[in-house]
N, C-alpha and C. Protein backbone atom coordinates (compact mmCIF):
# COMPACT_ATOMS: atom_id res chain seq x y z
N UNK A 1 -16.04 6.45 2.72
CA UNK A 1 -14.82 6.11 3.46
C UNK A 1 -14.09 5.04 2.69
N UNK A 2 -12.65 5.39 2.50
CA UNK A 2 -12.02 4.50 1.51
C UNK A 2 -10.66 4.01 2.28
N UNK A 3 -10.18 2.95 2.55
CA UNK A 3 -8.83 2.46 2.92
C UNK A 3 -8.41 1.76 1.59
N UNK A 4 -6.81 2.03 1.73
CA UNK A 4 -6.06 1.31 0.71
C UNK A 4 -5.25 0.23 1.11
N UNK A 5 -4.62 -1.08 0.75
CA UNK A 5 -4.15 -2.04 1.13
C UNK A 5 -2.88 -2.12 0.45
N UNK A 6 -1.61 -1.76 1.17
CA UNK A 6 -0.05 -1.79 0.52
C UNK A 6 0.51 -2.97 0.95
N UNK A 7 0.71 -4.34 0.23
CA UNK A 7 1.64 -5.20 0.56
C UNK A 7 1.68 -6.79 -0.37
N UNK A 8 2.10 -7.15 -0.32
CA UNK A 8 1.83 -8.51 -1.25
C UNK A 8 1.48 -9.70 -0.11
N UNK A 9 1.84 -10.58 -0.74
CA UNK A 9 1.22 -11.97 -0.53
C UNK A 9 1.93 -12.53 0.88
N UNK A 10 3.04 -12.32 1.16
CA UNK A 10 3.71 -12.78 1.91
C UNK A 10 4.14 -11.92 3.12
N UNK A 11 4.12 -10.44 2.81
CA UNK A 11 4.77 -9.68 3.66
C UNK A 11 3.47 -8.68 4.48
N UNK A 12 3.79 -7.77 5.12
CA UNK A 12 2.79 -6.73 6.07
C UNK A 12 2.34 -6.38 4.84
N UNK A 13 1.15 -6.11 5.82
CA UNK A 13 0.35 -4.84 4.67
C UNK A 13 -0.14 -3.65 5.17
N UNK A 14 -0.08 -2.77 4.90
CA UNK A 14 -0.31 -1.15 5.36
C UNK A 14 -1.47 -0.90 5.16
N UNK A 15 -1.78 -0.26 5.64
CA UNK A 15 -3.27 0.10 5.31
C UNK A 15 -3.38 1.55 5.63
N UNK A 16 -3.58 2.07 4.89
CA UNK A 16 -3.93 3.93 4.70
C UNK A 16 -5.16 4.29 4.41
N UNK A 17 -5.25 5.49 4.57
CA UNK A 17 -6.75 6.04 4.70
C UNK A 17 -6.39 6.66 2.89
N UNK A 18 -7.46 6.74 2.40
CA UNK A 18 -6.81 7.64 0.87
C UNK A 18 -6.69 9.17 0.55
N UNK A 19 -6.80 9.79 2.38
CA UNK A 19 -6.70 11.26 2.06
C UNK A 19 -5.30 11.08 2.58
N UNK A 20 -4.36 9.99 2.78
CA UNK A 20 -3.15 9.51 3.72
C UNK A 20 -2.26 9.15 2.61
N UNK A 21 -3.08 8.66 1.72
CA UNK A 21 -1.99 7.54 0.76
C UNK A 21 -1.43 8.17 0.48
N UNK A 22 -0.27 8.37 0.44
CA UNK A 22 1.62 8.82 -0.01
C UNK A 22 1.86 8.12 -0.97
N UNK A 23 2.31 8.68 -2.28
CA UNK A 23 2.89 7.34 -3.13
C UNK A 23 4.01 7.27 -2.67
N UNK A 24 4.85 8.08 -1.78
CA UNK A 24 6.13 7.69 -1.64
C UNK A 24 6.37 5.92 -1.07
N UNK A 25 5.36 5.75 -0.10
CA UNK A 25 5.44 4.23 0.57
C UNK A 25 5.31 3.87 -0.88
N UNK A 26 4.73 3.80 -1.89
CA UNK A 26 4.81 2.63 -2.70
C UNK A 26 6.06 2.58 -3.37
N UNK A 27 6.55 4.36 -3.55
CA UNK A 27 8.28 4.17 -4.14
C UNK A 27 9.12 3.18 -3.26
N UNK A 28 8.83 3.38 -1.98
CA UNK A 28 9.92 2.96 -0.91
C UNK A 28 10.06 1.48 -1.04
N UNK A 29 8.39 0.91 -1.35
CA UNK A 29 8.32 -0.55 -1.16
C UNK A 29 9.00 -1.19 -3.09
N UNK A 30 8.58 -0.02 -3.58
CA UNK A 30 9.31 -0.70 -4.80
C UNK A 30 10.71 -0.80 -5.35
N UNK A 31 11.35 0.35 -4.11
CA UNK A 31 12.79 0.58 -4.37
C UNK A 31 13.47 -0.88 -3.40
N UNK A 32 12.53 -1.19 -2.47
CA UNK A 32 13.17 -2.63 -1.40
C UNK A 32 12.92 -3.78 -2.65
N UNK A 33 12.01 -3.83 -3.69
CA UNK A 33 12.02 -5.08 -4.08
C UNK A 33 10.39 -5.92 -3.71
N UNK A 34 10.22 -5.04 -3.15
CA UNK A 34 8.64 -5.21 -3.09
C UNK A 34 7.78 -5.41 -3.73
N UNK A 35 6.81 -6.60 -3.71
CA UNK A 35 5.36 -6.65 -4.99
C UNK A 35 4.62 -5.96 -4.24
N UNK A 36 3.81 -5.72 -4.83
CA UNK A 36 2.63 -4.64 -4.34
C UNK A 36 1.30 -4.97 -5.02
N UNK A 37 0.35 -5.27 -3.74
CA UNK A 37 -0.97 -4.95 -4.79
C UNK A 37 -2.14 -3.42 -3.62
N UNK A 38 -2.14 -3.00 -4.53
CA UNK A 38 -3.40 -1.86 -3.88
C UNK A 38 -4.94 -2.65 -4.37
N UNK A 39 -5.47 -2.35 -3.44
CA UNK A 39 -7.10 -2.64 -2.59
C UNK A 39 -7.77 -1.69 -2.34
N UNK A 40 -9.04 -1.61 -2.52
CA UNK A 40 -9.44 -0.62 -1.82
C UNK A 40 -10.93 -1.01 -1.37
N UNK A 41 -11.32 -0.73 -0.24
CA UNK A 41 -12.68 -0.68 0.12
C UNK A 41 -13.15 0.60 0.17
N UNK A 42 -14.80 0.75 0.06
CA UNK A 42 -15.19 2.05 0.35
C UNK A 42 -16.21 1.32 1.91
């Protein structure tokens, strides 16, 4: 079981399952100006 962690330091962070993860959210967050770090636990 794997979740991924979408958000930086300051702002929300998303959390998706990785049969879920869309790269589009990461286009979306990078087209706002968004840092991004991905995480992952198993």
């Amino acid at each position: 079981y794997r979740l991924f962690f979408l958000g930086d330091e300051e702002n929300d962070i998303e959390v998706v399952e990785v049969n879920d993860l869309d790269f589009d959210i990461v286009k979306r967050r990078l087209k706002c100006g968004k840092n991004i770090f991905i995480s992952g636990i198993n």
